[in-house]
C-alpha atoms as a PDB file:
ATOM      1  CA  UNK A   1       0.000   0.000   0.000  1.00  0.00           C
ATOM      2  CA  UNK A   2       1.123   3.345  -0.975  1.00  0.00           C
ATOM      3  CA  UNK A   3       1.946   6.203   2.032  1.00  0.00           C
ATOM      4  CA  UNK A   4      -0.305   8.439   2.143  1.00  0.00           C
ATOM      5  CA  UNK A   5       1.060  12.418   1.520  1.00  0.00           C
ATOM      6  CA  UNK A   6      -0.772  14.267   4.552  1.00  0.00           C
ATOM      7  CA  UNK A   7      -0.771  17.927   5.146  1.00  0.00           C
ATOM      8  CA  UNK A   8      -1.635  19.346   9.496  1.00  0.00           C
ATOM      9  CA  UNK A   9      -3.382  22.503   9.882  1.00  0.00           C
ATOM     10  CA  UNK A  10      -2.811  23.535  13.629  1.00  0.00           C
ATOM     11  CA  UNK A  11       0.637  22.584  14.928  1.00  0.00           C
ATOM     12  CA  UNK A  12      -0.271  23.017  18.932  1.00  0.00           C
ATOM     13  CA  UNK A  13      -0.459  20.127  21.152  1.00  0.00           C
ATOM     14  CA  UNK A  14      -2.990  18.024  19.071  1.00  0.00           C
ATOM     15  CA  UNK A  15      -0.694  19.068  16.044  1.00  0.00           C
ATOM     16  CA  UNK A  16       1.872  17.066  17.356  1.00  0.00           C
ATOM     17  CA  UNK A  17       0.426  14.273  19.170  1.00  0.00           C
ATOM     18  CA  UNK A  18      -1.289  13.593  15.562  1.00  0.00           C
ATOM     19  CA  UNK A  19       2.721  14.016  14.328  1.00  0.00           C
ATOM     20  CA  UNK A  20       4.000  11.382  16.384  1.00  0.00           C
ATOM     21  CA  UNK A  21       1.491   9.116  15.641  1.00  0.00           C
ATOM     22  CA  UNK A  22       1.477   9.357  11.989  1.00  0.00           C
ATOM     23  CA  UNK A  23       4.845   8.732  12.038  1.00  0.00           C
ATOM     24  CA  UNK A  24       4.828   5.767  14.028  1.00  0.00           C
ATOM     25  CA  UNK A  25       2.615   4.045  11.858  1.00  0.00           C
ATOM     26  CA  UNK A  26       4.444   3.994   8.629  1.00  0.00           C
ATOM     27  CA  UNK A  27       1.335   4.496   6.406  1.00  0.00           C
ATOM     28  CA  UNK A  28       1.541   8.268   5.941  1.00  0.00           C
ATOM     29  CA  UNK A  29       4.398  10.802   5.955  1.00  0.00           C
ATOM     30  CA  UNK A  30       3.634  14.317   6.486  1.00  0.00           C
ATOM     31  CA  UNK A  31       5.151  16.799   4.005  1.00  0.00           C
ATOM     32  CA  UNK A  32       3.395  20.163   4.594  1.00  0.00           C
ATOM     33  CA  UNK A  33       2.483  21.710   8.123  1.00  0.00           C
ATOM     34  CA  UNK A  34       0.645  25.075   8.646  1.00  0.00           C
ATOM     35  CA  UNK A  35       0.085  27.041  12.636  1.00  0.00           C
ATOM     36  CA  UNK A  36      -0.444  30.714  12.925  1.00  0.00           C
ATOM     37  CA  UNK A  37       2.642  30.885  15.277  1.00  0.00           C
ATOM     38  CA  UNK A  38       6.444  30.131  14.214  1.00  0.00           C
ATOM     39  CA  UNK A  39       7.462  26.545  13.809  1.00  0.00           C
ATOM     40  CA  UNK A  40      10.803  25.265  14.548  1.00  0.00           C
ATOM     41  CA  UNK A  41      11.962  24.425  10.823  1.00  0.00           C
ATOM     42  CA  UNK A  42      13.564  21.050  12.669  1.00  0.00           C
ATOM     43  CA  UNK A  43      10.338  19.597  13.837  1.00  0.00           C
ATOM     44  CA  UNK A  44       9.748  17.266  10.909  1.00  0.00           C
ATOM     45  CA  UNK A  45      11.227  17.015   7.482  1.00  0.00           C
ATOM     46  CA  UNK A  46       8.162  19.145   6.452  1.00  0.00           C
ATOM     47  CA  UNK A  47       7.560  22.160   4.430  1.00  0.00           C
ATOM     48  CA  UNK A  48       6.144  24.830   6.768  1.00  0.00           C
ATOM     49  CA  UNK A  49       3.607  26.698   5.179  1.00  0.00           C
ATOM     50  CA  UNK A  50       2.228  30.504   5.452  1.00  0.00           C
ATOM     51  CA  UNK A  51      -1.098  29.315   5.496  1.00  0.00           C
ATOM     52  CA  UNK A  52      -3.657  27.066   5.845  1.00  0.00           C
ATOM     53  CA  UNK A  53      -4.479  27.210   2.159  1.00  0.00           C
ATOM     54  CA  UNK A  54      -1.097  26.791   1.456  1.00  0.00           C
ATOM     55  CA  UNK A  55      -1.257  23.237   3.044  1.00  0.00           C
ATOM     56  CA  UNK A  56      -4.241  22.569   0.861  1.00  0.00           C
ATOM     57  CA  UNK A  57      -2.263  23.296  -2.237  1.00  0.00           C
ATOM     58  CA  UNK A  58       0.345  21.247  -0.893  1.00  0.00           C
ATOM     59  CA  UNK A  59       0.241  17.515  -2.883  1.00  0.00           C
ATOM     60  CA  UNK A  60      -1.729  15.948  -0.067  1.00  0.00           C
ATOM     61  CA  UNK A  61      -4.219  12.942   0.140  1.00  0.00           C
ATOM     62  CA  UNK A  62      -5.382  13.290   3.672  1.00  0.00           C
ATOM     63  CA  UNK A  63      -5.381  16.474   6.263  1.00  0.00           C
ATOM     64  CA  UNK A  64      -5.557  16.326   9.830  1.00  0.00           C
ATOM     65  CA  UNK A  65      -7.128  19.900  11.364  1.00  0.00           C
ATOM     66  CA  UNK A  66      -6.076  20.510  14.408  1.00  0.00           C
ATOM     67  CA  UNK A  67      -7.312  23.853  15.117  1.00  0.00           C
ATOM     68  CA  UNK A  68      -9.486  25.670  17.421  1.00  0.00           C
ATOM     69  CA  UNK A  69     -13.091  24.616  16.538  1.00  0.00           C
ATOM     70  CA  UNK A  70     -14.729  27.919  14.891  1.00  0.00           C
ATOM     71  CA  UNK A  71     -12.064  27.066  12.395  1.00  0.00           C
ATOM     72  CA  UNK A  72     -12.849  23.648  11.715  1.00  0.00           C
ATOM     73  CA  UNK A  73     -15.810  23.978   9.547  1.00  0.00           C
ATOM     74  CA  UNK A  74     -14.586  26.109   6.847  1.00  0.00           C
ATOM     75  CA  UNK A  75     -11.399  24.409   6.698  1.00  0.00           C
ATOM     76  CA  UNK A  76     -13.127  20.757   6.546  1.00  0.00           C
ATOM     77  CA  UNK A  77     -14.973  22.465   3.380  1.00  0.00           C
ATOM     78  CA  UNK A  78     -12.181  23.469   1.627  1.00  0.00           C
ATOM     79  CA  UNK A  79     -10.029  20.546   1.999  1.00  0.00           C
ATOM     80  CA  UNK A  80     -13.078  18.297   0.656  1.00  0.00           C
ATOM     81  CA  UNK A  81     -14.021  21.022  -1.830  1.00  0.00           C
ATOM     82  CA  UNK A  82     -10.309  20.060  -3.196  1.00  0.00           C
ATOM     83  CA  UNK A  83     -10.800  16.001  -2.593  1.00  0.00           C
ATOM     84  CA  UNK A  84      -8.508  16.108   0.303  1.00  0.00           C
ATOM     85  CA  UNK A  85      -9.679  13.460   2.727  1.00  0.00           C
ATOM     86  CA  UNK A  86     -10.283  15.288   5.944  1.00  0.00           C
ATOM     87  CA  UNK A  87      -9.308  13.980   9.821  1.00  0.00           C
ATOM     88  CA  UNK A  88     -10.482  17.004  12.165  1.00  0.00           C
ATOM     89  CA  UNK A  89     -10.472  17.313  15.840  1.00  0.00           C
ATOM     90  CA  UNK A  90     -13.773  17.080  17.666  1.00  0.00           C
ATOM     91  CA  UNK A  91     -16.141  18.856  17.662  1.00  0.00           C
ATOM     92  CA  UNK A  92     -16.730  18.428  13.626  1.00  0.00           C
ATOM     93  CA  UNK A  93     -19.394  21.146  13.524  1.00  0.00           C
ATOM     94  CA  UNK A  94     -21.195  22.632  16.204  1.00  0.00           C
ATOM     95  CA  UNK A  95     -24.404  21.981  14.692  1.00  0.00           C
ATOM     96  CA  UNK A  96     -26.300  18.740  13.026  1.00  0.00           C
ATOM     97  CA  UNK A  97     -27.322  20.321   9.644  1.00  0.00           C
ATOM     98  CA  UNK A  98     -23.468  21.483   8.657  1.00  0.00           C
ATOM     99  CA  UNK A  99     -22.441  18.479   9.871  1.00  0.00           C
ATOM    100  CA  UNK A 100     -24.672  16.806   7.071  1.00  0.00           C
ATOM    101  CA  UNK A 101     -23.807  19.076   4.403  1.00  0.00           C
ATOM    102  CA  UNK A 102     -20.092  18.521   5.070  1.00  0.00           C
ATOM    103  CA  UNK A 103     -20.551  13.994   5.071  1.00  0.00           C
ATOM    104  CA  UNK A 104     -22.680  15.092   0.947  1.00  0.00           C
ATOM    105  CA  UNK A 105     -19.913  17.337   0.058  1.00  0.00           C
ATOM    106  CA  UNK A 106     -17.150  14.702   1.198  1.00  0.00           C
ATOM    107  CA  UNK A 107     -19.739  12.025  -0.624  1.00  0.00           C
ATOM    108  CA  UNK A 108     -19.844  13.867  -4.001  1.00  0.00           C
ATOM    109  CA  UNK A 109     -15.958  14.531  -3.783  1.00  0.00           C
ATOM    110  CA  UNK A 110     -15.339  10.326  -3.069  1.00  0.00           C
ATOM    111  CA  UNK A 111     -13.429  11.625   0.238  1.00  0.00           C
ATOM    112  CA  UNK A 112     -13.597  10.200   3.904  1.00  0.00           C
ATOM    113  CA  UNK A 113     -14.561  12.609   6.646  1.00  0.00           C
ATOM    114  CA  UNK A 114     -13.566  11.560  10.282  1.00  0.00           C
ATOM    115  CA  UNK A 115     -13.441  13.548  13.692  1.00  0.00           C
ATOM    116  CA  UNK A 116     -11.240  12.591  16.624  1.00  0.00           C
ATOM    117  CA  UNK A 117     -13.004   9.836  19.052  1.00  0.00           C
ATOM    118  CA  UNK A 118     -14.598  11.483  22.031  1.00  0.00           C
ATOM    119  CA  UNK A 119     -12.869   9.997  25.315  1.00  0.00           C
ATOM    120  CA  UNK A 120     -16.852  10.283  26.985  1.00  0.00           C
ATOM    121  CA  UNK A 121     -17.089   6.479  26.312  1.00  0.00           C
ATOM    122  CA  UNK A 122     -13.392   5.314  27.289  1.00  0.00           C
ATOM    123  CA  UNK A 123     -12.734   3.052  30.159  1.00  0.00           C
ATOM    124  CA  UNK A 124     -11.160   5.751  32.267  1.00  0.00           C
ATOM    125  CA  UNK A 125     -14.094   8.181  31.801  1.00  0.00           C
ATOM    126  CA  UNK A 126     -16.587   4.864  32.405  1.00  0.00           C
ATOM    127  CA  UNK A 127     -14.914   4.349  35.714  1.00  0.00           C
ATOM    128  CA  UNK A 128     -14.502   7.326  36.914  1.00  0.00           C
ATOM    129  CA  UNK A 129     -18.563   8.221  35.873  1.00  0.00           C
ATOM    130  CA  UNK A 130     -19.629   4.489  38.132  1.00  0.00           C
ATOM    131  CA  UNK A 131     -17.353   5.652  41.024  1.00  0.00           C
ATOM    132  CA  UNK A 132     -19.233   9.158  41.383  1.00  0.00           C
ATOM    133  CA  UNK A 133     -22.378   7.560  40.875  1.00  0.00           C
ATOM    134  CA  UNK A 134     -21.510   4.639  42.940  1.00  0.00           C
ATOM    135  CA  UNK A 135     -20.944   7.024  46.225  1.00  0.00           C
ATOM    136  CA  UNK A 136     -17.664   5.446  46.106  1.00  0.00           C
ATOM    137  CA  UNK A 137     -15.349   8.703  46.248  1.00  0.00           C
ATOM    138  CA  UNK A 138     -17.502  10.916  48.022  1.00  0.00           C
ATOM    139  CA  UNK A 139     -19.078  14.368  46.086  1.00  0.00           C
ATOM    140  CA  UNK A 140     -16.368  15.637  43.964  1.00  0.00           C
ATOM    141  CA  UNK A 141     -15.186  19.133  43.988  1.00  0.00           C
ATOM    142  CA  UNK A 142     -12.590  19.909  41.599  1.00  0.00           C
ATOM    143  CA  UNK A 143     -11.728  17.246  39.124  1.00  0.00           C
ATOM    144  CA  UNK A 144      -8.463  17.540  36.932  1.00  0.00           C
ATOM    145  CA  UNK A 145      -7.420  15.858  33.966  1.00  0.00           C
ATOM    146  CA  UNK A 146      -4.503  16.168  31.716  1.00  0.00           C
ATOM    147  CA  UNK A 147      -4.570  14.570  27.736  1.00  0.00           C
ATOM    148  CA  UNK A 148      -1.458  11.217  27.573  1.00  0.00           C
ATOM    149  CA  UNK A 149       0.699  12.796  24.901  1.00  0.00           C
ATOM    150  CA  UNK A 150       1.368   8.713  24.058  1.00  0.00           C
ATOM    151  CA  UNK A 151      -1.372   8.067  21.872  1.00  0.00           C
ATOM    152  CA  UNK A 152       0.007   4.611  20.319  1.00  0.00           C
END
């Protein structure tokens, strides 16, 4: 199977956890990186791009969006409006009806649209949900969590 040519929009934390794991699994190499503040040109053997288009000009199959979400919609668009498969950070939209105009538009274009898996559902967030509702850590006040940066 061929390696996919991906292109990241938003080079933050998410950026980069989505960096390391690309890498790791040999089935895509990222040549074309975009964030609104300076990247270290010795991140990645990337190009680092002035802009978000840019990256979408960029000879990419696939795009991972890792932006802040008002941002994520129009991007999503354009990438699919281009036939750039599209991998976005959650939330996808923020409402139902753009959410089904973007799944037609990737439809017409013969892309695949995905979002990032919300963690509502993993085993940590399960078992921490039964032990509040269980009574067996008392009424909690402040709760803090912090994202593994180890994703595979």
């Amino acid at each position: 199977m061929k390696a996919l040519n991906v292109g990241i929009i938003g080079f933050g934390k998410m950026g980069k956890i989505r960096l390391k794991a690309i890498e790791k699994s040999g089935r895509a190499k990222v040549i074309s990186v975009f964030d609104p503040v300076q990247i270290n040109e010795n991140e990645g053997p990337f190009t680092v791009e002035k802009s978000a288009e840019d990256v979408l000009e960029a000879p990419i199959d696939a795009v991972f969006i890792c932006t802040p979400n008002f941002l994520i919609k129009d991007l999503t668009n354009l990438a699919l409006s281009k036939g750039i498969h599209v991998f976005s950070e959650k939330p996808l939209t923020t409402c139902l009806e753009e959410a089904r105009d973007l799944t037609t538009l990737a439809t017409a274009n013969q892309c695949l649209i995905s979002a990032a898996p919300c963690n509502l559902f993993s085993d940590s967030v399960r078992t921490m949900q039964a032990s509040i509702l269980n009574g067996d850590i008392g009424v909690p006040h402040v709760v803090y969590a912090e994202l593994d940066d180890n994703p595979i």
